[in-house]
Protein backbone atom coordinates (compact mmCIF):
# COMPACT_ATOMS: atom_id res chain seq x y z
CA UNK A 1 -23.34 12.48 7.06
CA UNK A 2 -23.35 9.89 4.49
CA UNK A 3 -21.53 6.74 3.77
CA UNK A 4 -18.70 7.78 2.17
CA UNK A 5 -18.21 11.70 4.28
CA UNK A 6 -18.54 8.96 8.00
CA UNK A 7 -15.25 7.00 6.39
CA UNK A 8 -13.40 9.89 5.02
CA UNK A 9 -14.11 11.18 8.98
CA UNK A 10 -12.31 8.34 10.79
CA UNK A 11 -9.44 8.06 8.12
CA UNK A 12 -8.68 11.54 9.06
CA UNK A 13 -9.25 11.07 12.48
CA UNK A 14 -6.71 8.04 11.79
CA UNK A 15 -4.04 10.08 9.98
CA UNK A 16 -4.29 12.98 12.54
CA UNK A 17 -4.26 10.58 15.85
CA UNK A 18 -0.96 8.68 14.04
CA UNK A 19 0.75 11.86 13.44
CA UNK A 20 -0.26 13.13 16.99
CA UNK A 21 1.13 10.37 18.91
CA UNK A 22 3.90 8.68 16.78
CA UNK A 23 7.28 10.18 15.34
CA UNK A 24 9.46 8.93 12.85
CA UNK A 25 6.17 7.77 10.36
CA UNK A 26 5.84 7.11 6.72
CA UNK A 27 3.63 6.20 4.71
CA UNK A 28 3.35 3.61 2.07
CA UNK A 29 2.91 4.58 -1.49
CA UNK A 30 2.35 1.13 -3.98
CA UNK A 31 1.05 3.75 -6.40
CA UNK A 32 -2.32 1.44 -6.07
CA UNK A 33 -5.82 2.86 -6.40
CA UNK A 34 -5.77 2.37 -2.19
CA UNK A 35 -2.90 3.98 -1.30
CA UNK A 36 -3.85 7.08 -3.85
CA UNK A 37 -6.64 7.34 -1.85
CA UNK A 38 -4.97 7.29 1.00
CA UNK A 39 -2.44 9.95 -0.35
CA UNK A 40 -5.93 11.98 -0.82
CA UNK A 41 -7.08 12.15 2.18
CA UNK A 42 -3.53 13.12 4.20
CA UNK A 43 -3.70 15.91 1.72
CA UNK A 44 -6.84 16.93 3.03
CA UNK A 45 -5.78 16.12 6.30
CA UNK A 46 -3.29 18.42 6.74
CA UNK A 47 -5.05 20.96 4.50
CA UNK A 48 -2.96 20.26 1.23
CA UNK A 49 0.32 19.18 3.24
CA UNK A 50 1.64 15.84 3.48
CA UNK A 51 3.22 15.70 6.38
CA UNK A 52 5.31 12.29 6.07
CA UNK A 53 7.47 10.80 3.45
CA UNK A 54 6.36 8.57 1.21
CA UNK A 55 7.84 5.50 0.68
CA UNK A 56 7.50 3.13 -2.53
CA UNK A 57 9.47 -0.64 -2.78
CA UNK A 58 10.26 -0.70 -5.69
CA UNK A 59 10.94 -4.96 -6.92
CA UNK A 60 12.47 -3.22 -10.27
CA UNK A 61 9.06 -5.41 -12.28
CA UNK A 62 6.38 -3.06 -11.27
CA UNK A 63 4.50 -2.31 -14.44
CA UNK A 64 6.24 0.85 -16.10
CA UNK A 65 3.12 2.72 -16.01
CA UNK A 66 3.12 2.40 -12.14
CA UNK A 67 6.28 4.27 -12.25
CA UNK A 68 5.76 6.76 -14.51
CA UNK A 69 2.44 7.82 -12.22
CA UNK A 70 4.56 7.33 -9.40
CA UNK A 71 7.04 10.64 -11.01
CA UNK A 72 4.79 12.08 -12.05
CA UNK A 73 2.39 13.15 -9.29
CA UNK A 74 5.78 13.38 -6.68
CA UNK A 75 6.35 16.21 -9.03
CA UNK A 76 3.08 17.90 -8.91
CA UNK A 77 2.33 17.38 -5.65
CA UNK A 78 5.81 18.14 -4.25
CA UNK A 79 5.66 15.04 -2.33
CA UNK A 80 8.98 13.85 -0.03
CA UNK A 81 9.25 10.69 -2.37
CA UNK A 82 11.77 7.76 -0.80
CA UNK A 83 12.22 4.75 -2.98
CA UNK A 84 13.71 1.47 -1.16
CA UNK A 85 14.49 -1.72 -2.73
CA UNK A 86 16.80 -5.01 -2.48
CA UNK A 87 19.70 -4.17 -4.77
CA UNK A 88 21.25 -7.38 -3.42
CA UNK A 89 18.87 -9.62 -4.96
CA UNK A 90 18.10 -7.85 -7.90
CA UNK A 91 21.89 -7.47 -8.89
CA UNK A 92 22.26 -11.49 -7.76
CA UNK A 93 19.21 -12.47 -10.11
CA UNK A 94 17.91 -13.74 -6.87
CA UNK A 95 14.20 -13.46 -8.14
CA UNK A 96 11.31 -15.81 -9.09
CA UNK A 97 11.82 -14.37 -13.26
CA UNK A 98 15.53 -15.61 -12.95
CA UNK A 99 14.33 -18.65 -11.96
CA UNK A 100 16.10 -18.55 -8.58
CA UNK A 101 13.49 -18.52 -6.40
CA UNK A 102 9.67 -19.39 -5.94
CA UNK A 103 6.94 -16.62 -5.70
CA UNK A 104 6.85 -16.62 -2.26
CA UNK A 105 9.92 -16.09 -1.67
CA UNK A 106 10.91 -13.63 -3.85
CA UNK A 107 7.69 -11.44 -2.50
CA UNK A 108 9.67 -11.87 0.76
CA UNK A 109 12.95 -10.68 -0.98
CA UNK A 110 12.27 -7.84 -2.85
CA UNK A 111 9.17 -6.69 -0.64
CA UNK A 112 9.30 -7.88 2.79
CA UNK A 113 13.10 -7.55 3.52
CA UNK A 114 13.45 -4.54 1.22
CA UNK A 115 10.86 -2.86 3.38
CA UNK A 116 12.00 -4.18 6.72
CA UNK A 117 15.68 -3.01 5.69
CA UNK A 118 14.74 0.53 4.38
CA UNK A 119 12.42 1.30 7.51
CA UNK A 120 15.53 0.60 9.84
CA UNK A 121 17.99 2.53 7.94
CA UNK A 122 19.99 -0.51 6.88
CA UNK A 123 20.23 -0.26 3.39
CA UNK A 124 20.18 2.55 1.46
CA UNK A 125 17.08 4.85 -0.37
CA UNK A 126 16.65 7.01 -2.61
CA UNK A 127 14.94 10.32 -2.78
CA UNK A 128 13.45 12.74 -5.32
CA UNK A 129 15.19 15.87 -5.89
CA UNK A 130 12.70 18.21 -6.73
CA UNK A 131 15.49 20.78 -8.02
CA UNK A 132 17.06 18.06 -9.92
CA UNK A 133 13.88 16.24 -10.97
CA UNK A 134 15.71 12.99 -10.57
CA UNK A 135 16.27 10.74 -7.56
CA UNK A 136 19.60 10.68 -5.72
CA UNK A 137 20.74 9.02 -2.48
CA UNK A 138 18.82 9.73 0.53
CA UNK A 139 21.30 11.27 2.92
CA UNK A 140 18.83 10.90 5.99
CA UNK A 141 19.40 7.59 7.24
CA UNK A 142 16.68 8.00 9.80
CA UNK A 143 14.76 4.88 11.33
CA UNK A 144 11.23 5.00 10.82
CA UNK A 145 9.54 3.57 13.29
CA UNK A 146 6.01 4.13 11.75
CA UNK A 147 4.19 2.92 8.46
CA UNK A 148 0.82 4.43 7.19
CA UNK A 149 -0.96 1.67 5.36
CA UNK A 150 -3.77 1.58 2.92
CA UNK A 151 -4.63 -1.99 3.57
CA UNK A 152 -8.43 -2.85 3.78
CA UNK A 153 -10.16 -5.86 6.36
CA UNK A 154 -12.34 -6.86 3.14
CA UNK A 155 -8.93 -6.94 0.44
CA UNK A 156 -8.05 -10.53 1.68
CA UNK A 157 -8.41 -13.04 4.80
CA UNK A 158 -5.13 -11.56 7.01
CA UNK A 159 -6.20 -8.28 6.73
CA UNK A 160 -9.11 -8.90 8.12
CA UNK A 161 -7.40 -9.22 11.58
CA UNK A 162 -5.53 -6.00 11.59
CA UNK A 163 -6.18 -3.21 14.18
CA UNK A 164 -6.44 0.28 12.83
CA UNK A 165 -3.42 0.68 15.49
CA UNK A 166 -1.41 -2.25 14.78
CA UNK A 167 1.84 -3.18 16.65
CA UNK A 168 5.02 -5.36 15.35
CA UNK A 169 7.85 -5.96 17.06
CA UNK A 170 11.48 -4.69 16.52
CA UNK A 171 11.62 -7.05 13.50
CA UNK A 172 8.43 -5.81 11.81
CA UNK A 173 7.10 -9.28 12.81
CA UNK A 174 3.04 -9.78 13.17
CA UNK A 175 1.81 -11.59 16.33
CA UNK A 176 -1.75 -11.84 15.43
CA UNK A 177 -3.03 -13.53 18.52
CA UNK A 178 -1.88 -10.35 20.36
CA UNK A 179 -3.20 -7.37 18.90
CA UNK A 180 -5.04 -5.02 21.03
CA UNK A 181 -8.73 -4.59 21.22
CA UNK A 182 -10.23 -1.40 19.57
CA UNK A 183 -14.01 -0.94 20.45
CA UNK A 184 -16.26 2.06 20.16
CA UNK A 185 -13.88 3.88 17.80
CA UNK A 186 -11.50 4.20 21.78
CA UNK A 187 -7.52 3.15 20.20
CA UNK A 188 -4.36 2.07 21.88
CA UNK A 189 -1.53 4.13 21.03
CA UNK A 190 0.40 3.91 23.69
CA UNK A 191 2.99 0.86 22.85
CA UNK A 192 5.90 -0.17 24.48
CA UNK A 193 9.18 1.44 23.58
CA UNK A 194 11.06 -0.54 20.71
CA UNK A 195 7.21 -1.40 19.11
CA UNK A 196 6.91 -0.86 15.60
CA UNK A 197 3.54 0.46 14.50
CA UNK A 198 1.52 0.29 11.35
CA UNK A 199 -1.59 2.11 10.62
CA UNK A 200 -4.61 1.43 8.66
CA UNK A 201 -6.69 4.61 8.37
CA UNK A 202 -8.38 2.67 5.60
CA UNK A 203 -9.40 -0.64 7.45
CA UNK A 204 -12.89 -0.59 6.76
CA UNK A 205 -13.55 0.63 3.68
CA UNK A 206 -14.56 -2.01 1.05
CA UNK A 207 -13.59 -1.89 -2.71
CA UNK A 208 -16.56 -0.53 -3.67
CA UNK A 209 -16.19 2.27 -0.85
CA UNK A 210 -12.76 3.10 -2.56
CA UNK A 211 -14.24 3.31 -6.12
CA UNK A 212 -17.20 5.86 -4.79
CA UNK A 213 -14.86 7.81 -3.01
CA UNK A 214 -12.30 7.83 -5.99
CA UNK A 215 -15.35 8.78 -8.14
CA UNK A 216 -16.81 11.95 -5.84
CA UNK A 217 -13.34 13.04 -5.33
CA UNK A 218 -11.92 13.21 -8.70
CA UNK A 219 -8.95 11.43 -7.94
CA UNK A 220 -6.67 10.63 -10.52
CA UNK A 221 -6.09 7.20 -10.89
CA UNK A 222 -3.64 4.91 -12.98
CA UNK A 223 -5.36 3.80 -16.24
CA UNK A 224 -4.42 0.26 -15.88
CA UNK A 225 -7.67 0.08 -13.74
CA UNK A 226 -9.83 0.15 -17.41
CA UNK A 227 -10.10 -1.74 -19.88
CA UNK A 228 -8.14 -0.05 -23.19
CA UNK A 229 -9.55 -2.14 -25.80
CA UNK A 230 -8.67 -5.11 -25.22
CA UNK A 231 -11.73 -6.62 -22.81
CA UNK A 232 -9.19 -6.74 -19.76
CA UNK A 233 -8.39 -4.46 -16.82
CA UNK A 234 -6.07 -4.34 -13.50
CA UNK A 235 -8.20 -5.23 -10.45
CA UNK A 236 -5.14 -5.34 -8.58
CA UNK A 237 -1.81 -3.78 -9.11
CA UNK A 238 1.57 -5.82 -8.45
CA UNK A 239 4.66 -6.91 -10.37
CA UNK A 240 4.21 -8.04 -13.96
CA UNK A 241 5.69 -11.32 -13.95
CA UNK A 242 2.69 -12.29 -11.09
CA UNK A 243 0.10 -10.16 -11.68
CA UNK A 244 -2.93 -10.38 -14.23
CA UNK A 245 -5.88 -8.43 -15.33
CA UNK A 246 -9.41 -9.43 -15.26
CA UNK A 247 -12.02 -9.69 -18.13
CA UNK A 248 -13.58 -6.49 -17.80
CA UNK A 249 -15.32 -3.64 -20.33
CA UNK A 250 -15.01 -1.22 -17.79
CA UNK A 251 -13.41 1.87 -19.08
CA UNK A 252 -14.04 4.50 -16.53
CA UNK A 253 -14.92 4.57 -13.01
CA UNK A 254 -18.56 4.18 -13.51
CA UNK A 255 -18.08 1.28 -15.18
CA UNK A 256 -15.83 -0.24 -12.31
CA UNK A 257 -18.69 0.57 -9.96
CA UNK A 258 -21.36 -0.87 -11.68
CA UNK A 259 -19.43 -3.84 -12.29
CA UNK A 260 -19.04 -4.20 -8.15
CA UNK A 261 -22.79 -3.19 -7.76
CA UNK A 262 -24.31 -5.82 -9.97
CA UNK A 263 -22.24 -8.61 -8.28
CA UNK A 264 -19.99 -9.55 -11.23
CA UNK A 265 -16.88 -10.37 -8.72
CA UNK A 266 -18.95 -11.91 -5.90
CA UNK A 267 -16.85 -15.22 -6.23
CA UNK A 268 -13.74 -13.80 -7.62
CA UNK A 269 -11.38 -12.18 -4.87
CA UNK A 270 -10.16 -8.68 -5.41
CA UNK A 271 -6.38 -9.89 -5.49
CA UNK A 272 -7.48 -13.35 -7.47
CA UNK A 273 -4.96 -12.16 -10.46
CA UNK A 274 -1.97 -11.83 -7.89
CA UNK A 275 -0.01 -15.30 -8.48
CA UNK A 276 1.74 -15.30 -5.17
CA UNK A 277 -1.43 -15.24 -2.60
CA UNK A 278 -2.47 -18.82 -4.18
CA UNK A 279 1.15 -19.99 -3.86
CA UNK A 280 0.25 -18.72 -0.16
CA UNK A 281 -2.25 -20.81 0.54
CA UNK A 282 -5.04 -18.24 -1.19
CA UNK A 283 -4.05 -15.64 0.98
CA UNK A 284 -0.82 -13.36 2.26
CA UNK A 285 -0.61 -14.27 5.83
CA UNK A 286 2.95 -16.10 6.30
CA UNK A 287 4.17 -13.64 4.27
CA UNK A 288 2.64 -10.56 6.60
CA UNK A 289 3.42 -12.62 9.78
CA UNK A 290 7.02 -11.71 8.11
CA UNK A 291 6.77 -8.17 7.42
CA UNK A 292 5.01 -8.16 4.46
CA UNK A 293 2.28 -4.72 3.44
């Protein structure tokens, strides 16, 4: 097996284990170049099927190409799409652009407790209506007790210490000096009731894994990855009013993976154009101590 067919292996053995052993799971969906990979793989999974809802937060400043993808391939894939967001804060101005609060905290508002809040049922989300083609109130107010992440160990320094098997408690809360070991490819699965779980079928593949895969694959991927003209790409996708592109003249995949193979981000972290991890200290982990993807 190579490289690339010994990851795509354990992911699926990840996503198959996770639906196995947990109920009530859903998985992520930032409309990111990871989590489309991840989306990939269920599919072939589950032999086409994917088998969860998806679930996008929505901060209402993702960049309107990220939504428009986001429509678009819930339609052609037929996927059970779920939207969440904080329509507290957004309809209070309650935000870093109003001016009301500082990046960090308004990552906490409109990601971290709209996620916490839409996983438990609290607040309401919406679903696509494949007969409609529109999204309406989600009726289901089912607790998901589950989340399928496409988070990598290599993306930044708190993911690093994830488990592929990761438990939070009842408040989505991270104790990282208490995860559980996972050696010789052997899991823990079998949590306490009341433990909320997130999984990371993707933990150790590196960017440069991801843009291979994305490459052999044919997977369609967001054009805000290449540069369009103007000498500048997305490395990283986020909200607008904190997240910039990169001096690139990469315009297709091969360009993004000769860019990683001849070194030309060695010093430059992969989320270096996301404003909030350096208001974090360079990195996200208060904010994922908190609930935070």
């Amino acid at each position: 097996m190579t490289h690339l067919e010994k990851l795509e292996a354990l992911s699926v053995h990840i996503l198959r284990e996770a639906y196995r052993e947990f109920k009530s799971l859903v998985m992520l969906w930032s409309i990111g170049k990871d989590s489309t990979v991840l989306l990939w793989l269920t599919r072939k999974a589950f032999l086409g099927h994917v088998p969860f809802p998806l679930l996008h937060i929505d901060t209402g400043y993702k960049i309107p190409e990220m939504i428009e993808y986001r429509d678009k391939f819930a339609k052609a894939w037929h996927l059970n799409m779920l939207v969440g967001e904080n329509s507290s804060a957004l309809g209070s101005h309650q935000t870093f652009p109003d001016g009301k609060l500082n990046r960090i905290e308004c990552c906490k508002a409109l990601k971290s407790e709209a996620l916490k809040h839409t996983l438990s049922g609290e607040w309401p989300r919406k679903r696509f209506d494949h007969n409609l083609g529109d999204y309406i109130i989600d009726q289901n107010v089912e607790a998901f007790t589950g989340v399928i992440v496409g988070v990598r160990a290599d993306e930044e320094g708190s993911r690093s210490k994830e488990r592929y098997f990761s438990p939070r408690d009842k408040q989505n809360d991270w104790d990282i000096g208490d995860q559980p070991p996972e050696l010789w490819h052997q899991f823990k699965t079998d949590f306490a009731p009341g433990t909320h779980i997130r999984v990371h079928p993707l933990l150790d593949w590196t960017e440069l894994d991801i843009w291979e895969y994305i490459a052999k694959e044919n997977i369609p991927i967001i054009p805000l990855y290449f540069n369009r003209g103007d000498g500048k790409r997305y490395r990283s996708l986020g909200c607008y009013p904190c997240t910039k592109p990169v001096d690139s003249t990469a315009t297709d995949i091969r360009g993004i993976v000769e860019e990683l193979k001849t070194g030309k981000f060695v010093n430059i972290a992969e989320r270096a154009g996301r404003d909030q991890d350096k208001e974090d200290g360079g990195g996200l982990e208060t904010l994922r101590r908190e609930g935070y993807m």
